[in-house]
Protein backbone atom coordinates (compact mmCIF):
# COMPACT_ATOMS: atom_id res chain seq x y z
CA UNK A 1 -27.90 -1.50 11.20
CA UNK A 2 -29.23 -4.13 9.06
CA UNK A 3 -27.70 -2.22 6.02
CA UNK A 4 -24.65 -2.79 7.18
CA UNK A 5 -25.34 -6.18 7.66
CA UNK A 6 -26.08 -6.88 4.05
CA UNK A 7 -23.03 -4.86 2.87
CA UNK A 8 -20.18 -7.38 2.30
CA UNK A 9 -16.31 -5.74 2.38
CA UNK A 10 -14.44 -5.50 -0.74
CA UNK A 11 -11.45 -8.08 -1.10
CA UNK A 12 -8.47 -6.96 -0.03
CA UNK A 13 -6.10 -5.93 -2.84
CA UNK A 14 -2.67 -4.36 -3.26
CA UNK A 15 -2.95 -0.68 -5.07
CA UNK A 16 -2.67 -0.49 -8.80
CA UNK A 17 -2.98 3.33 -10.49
CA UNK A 18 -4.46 1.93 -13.82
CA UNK A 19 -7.55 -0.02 -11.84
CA UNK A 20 -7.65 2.88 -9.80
CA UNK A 21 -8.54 5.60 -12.96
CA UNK A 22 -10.50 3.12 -14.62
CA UNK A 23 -12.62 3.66 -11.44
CA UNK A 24 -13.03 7.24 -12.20
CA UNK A 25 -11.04 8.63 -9.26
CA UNK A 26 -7.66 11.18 -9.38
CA UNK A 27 -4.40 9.92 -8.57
CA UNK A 28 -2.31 12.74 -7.70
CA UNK A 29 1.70 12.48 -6.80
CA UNK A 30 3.00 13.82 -3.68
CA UNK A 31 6.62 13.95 -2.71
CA UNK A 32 7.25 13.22 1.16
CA UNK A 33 10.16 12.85 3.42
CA UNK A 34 10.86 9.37 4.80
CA UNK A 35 13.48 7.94 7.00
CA UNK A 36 15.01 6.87 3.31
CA UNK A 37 15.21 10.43 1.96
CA UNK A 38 12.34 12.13 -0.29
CA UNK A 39 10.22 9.20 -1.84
CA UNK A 40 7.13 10.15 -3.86
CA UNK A 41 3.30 8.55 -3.49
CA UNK A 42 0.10 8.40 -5.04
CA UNK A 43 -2.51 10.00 -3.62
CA UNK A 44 -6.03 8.92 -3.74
CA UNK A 45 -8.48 10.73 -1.18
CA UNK A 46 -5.80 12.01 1.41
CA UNK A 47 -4.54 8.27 1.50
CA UNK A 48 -1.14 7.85 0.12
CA UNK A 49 0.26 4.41 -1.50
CA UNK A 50 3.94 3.42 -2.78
CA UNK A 51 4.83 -0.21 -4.51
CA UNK A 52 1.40 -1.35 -3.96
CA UNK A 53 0.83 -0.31 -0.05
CA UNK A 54 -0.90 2.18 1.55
CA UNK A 55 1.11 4.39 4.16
CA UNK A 56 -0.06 5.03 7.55
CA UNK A 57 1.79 6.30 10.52
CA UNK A 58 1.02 4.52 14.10
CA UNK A 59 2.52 3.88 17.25
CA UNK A 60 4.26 0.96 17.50
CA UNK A 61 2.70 -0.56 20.96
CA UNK A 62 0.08 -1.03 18.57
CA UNK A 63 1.53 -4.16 16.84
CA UNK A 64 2.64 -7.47 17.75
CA UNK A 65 6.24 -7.75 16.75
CA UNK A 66 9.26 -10.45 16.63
CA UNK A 67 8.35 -13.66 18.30
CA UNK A 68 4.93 -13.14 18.90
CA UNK A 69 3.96 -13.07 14.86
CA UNK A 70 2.25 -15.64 13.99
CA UNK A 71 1.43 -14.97 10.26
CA UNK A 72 -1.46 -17.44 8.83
CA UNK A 73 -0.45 -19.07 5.46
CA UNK A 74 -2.82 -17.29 3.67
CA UNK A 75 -1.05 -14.00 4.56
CA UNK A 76 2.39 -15.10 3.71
CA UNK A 77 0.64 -16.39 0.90
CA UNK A 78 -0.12 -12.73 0.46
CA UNK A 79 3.18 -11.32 0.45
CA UNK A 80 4.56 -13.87 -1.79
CA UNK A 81 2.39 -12.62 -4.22
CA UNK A 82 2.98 -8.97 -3.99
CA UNK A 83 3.11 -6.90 -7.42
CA UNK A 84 6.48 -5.74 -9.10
CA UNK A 85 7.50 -2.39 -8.95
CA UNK A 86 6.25 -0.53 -11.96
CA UNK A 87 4.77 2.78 -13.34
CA UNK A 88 1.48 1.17 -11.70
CA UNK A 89 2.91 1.09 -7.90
CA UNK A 90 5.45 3.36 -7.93
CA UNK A 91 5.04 6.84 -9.12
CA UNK A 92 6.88 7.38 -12.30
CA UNK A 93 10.09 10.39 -10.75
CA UNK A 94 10.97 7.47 -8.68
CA UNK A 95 11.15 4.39 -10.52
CA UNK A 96 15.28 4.10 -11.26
CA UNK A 97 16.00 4.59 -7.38
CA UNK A 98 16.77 1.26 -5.52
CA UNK A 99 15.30 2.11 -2.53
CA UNK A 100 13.61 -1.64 -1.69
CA UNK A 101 14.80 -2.88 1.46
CA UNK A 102 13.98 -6.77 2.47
CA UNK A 103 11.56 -6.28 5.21
C-alpha cells in the first residue's frame, strides 16, 4: 500500500494519436454504430476515443444532471480548451462528416 501512496496520477489530458505512438502503443480504427449512424474510433487497449474523448457506456442514474451541475471553473475551463477536430482526434474515414452536435 505504500507504493501506491508514492505513485502520483498522470494529469488529465484529452487524447491525441500522434502523443499516443510516440509512446510506443497501437492505435487501431474501429467503426461502431452510434445513435448518429456509423462513426469510427481509435482504439488503444480495448478503450475507444473520438475528437479527443474516450467512450464509455453507463447508466444514467449514475450522473448528476440539469440543475444539480455544478461545474468548478477549472472544468469549464477544461472544455473551453478542448482540441479541434483533426487527423489527431478524429480518425481519418470520418473527418468531412459534420457530425458535432453542441452538447
Amino acid at each position: 500500500k505504500s507504493d501506491q501512496g508514492s505513485r502520483r496520477r498522470a494529469q488529465p489530458r484529452w487524447f491525441n494519436r500522434a502523443d499516443i505512438e510516440a509512446g510506443g502503443l497501437v492505435v487501431n480504427t474501429e467503426r461502431r454504430f452510434t445513435p448518429k449512424g456509423y462513426l469510427t474510433f481509435f482504439v488503444v487497449d480495448s478503450e475507444s476515443y473520438r475528437d479527443g474523448f474516450l467512450y464509455k457506456s453507463f447508466k444514467v442514474h449514475w450522473f448528476e444532471t440539469g440543475d444539480r451541475v455544478r461545474p468548478l471553473e477549472h472544468e469549464l475551463q477544461d472544455w473551453r480548451f478542448a482540441p479541434p477536430v483533426s487527423e489527431n482526434t478524429r480518425p481519418p474515414a470520418d473527418l468531412g462528416k459534420q457530425d458535432d452536435a453542441v452538447l
